[in-house]
N, C-alpha and C. Protein backbone atom coordinates (compact mmCIF):
# COMPACT_ATOMS: atom_id res chain seq x y z
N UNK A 1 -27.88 -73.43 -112.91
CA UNK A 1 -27.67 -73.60 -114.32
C UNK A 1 -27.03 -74.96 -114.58
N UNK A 2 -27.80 -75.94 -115.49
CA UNK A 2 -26.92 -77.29 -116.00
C UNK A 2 -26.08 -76.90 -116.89
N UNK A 3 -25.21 -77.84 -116.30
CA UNK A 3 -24.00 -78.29 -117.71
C UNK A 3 -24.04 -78.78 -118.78
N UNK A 4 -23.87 -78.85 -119.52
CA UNK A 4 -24.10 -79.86 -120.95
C UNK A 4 -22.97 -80.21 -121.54
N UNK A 5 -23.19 -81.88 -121.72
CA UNK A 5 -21.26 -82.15 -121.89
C UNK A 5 -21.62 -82.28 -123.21
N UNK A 6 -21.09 -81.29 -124.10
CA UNK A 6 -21.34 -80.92 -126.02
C UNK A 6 -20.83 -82.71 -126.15
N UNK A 7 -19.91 -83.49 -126.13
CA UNK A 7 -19.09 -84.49 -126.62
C UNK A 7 -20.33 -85.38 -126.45
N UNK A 8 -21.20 -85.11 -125.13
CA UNK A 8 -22.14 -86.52 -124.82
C UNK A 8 -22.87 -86.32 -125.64
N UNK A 9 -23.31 -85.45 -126.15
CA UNK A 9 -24.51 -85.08 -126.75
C UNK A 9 -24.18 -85.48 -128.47
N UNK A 10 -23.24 -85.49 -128.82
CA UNK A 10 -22.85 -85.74 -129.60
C UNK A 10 -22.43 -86.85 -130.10
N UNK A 11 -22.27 -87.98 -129.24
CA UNK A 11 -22.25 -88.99 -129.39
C UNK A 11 -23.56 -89.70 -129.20
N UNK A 12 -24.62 -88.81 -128.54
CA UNK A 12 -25.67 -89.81 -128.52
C UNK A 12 -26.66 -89.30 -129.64
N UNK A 13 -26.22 -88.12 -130.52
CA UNK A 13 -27.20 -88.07 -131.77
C UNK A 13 -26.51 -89.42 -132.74
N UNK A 14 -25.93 -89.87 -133.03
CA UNK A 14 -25.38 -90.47 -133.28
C UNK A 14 -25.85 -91.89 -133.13
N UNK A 15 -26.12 -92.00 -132.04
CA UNK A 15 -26.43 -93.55 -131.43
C UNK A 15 -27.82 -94.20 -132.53
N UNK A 16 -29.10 -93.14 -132.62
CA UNK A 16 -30.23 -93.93 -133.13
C UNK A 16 -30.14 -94.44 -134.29
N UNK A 17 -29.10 -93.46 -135.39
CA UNK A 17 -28.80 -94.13 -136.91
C UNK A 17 -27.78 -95.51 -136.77
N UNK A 18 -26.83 -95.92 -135.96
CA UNK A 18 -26.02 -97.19 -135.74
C UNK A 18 -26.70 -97.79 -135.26
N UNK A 19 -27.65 -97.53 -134.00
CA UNK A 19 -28.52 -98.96 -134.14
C UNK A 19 -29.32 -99.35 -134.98
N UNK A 20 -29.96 -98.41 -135.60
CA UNK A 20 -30.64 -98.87 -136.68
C UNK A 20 -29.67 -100.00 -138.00
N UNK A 21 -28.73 -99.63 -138.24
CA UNK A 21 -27.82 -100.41 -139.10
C UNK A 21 -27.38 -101.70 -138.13
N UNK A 22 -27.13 -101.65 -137.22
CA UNK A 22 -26.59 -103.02 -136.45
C UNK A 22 -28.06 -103.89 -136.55
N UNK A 23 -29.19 -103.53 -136.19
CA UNK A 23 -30.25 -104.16 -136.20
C UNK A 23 -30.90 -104.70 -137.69
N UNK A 24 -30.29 -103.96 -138.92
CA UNK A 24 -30.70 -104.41 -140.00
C UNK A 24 -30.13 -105.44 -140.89
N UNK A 25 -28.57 -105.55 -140.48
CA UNK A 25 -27.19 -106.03 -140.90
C UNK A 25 -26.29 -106.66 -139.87
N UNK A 26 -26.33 -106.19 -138.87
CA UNK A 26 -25.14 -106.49 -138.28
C UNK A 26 -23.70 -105.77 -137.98
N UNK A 27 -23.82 -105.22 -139.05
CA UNK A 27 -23.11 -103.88 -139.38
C UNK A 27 -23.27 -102.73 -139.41
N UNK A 28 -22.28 -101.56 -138.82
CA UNK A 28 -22.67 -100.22 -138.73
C UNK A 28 -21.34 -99.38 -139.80
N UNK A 29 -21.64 -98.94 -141.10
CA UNK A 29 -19.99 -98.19 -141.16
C UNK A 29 -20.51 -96.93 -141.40
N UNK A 30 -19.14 -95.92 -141.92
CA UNK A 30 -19.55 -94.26 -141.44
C UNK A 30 -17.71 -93.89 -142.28
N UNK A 31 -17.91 -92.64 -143.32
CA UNK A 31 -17.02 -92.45 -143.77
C UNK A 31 -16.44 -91.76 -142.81
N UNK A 32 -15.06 -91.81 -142.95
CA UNK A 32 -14.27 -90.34 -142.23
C UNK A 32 -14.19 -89.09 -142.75
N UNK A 33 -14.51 -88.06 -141.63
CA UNK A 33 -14.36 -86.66 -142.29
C UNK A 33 -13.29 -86.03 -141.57
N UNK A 34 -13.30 -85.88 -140.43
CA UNK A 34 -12.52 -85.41 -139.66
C UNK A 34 -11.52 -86.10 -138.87
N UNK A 35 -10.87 -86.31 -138.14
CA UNK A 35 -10.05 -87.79 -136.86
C UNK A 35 -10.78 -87.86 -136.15
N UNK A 36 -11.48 -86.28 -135.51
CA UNK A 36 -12.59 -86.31 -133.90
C UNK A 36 -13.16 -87.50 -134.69
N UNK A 37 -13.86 -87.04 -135.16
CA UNK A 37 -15.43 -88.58 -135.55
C UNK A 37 -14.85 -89.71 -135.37
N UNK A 38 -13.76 -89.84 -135.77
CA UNK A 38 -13.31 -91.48 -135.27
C UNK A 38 -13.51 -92.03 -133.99
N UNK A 39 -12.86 -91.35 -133.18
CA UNK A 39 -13.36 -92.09 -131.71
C UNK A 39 -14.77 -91.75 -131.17
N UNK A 40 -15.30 -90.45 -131.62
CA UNK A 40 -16.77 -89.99 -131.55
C UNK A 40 -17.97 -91.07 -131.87
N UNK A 41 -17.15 -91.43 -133.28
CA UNK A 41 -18.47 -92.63 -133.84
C UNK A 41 -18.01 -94.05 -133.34
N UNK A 42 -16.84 -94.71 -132.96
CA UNK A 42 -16.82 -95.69 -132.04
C UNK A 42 -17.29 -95.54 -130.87
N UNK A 43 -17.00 -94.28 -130.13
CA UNK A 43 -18.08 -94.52 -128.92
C UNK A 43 -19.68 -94.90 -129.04
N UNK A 44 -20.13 -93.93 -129.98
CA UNK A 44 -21.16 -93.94 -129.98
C UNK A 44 -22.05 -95.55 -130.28
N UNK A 45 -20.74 -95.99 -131.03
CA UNK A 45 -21.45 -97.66 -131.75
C UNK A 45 -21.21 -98.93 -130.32
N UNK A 46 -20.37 -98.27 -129.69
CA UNK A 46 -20.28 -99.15 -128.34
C UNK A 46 -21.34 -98.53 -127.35
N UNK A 47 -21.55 -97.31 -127.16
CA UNK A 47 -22.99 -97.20 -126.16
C UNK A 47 -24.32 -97.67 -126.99
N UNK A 48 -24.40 -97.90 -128.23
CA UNK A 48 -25.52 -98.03 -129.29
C UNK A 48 -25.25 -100.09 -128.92
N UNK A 49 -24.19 -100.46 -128.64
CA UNK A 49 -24.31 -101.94 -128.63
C UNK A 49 -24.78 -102.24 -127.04
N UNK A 50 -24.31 -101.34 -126.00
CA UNK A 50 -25.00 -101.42 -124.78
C UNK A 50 -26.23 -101.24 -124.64
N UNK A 51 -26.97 -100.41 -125.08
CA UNK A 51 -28.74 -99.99 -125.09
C UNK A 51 -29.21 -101.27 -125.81
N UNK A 52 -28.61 -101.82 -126.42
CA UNK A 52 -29.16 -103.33 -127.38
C UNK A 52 -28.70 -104.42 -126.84
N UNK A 53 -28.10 -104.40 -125.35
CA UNK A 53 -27.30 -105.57 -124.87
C UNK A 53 -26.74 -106.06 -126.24
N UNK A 54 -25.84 -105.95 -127.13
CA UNK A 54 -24.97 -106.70 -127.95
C UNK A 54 -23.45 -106.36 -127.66
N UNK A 55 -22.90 -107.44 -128.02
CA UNK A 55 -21.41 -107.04 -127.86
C UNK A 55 -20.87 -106.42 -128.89
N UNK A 56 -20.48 -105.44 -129.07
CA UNK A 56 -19.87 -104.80 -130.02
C UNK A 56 -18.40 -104.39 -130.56
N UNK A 57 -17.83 -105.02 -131.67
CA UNK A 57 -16.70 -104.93 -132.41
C UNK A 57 -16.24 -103.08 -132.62
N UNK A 58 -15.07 -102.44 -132.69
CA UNK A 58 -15.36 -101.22 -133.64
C UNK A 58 -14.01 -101.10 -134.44
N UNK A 59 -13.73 -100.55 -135.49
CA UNK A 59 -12.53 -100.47 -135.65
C UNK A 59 -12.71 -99.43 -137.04
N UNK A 60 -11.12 -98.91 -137.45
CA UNK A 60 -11.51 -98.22 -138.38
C UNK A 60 -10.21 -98.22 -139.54
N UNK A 61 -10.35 -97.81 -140.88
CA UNK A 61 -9.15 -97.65 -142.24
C UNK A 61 -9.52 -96.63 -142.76
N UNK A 62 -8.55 -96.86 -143.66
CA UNK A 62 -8.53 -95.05 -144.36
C UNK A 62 -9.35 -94.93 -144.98
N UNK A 63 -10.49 -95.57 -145.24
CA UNK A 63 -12.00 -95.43 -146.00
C UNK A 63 -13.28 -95.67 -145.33
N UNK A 64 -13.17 -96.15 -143.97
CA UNK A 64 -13.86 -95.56 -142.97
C UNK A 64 -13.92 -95.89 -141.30
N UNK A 65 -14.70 -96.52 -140.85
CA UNK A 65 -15.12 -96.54 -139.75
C UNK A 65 -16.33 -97.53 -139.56
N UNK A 66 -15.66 -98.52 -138.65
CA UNK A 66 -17.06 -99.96 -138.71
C UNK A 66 -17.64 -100.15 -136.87
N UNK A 67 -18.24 -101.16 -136.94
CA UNK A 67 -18.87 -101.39 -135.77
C UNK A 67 -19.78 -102.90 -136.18
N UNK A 68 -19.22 -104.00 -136.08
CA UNK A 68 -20.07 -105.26 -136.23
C UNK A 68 -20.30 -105.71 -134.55
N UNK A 69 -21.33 -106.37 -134.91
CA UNK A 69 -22.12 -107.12 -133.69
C UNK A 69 -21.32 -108.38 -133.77
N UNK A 70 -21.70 -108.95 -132.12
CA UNK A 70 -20.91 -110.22 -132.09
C UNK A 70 -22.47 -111.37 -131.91
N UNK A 71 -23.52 -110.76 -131.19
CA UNK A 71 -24.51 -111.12 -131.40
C UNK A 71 -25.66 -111.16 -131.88
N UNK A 72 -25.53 -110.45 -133.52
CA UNK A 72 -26.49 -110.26 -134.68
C UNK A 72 -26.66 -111.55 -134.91
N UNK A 73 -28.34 -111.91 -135.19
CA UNK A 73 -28.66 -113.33 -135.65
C UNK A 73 -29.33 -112.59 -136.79
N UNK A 74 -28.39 -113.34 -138.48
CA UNK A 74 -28.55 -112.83 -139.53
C UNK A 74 -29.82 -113.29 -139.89
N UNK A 75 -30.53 -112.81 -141.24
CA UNK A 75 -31.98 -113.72 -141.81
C UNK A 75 -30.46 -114.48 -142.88
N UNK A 76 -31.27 -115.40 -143.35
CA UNK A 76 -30.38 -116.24 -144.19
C UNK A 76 -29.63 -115.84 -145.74
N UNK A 77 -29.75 -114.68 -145.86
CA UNK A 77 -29.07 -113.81 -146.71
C UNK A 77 -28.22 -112.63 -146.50
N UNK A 78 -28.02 -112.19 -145.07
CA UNK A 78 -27.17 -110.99 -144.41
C UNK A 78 -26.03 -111.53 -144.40
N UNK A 79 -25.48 -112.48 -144.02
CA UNK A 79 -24.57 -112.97 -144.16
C UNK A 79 -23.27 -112.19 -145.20
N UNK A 80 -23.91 -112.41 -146.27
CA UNK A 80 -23.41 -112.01 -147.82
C UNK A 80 -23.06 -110.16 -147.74
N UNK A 81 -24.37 -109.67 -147.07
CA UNK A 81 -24.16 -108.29 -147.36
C UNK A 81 -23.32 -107.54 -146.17
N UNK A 82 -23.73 -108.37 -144.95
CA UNK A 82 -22.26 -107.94 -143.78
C UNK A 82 -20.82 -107.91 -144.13
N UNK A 83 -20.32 -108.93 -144.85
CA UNK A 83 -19.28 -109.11 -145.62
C UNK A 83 -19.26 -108.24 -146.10
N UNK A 84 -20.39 -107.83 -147.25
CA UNK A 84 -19.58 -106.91 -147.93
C UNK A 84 -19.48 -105.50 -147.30
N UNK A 85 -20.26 -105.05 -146.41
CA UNK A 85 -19.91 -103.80 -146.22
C UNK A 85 -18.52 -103.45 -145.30
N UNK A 86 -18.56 -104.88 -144.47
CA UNK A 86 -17.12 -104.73 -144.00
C UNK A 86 -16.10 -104.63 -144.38
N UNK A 87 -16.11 -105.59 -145.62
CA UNK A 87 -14.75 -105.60 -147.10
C UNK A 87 -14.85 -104.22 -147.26
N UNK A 88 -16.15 -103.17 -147.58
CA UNK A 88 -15.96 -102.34 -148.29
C UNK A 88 -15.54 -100.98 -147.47
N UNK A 89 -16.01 -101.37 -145.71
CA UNK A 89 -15.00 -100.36 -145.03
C UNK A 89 -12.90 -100.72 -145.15
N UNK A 90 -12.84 -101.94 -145.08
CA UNK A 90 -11.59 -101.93 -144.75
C UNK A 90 -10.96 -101.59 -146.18
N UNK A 91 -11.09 -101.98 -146.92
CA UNK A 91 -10.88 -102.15 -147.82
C UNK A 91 -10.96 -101.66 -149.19
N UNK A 92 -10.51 -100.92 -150.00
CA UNK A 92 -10.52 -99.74 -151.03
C UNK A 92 -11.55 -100.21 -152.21
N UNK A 93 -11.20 -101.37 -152.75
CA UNK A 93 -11.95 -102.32 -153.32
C UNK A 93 -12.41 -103.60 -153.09
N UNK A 94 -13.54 -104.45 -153.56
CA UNK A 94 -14.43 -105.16 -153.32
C UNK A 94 -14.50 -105.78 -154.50
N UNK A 95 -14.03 -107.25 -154.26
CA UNK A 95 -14.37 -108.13 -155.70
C UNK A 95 -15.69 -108.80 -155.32
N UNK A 96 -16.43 -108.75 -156.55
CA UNK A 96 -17.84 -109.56 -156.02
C UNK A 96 -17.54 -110.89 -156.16
C-alpha cells in the first residue's frame, strides 16, 4: 500500500495556477484564508519557480501572499501591472 503525503499533494495542485501567473506577469499573489496556506502557497510558488528554472521571490502581508520572479522578461507594458499587483498585495491601498 502507498503513502500519500496529503501536504505534497497539496502544494502541487497549486503549482499549475502560479505558474501560469508568473509566466503572464511576473507575478503570482493569493489572498489569505487560513495561516496553513501561507507557507503552503510559498512553497508551492518556489517549486512552481523550480519546474520554470526561475528564481523566485515569496513573501507575504495582511492582504495577502506574493511570489515575483527574478527572471521574468516583461513585454513592454508588464512592468506597470507587476507593480501594481505587488503594491496591491503589500499594501491596503494603491494610488494610481
Amino acid at each position: 500500500m502507498a503513502v500519500v503525503d496529503l501536504e505534497r499533494v497539496r502544494v502541487e495542485r497549486l503549482v499549475p495556477a502560479i505558474v501560469a501567473e508568473l509566466q503572464a506577469r511576473g507575478v503570482a499573489v493569493n489572498t489569505v484564508v487560513e495561516p496553513d496556506e501561507v507557507a503552503r502557497w510559498r512553497r508551492a510558488a518556489r517549486l512552481a519557480g523550480r519546474q520554470m528554472g526561475w528564481r523566485i521571490r515569496t513573501g507575504n502581508s495582511r492582504q495577502g501572499i506574493w511570489a515575483a520572479s527574478e527572471d521574468y522578461e516583461p513585454q513592454w507594458t508588464a512592468d506597470r501591472e507587476a507593480a501594481r499587483l505587488v503594491a496591491k498585495a503589500i499594501f491596503e491601498r494603491v494610488d494610481r
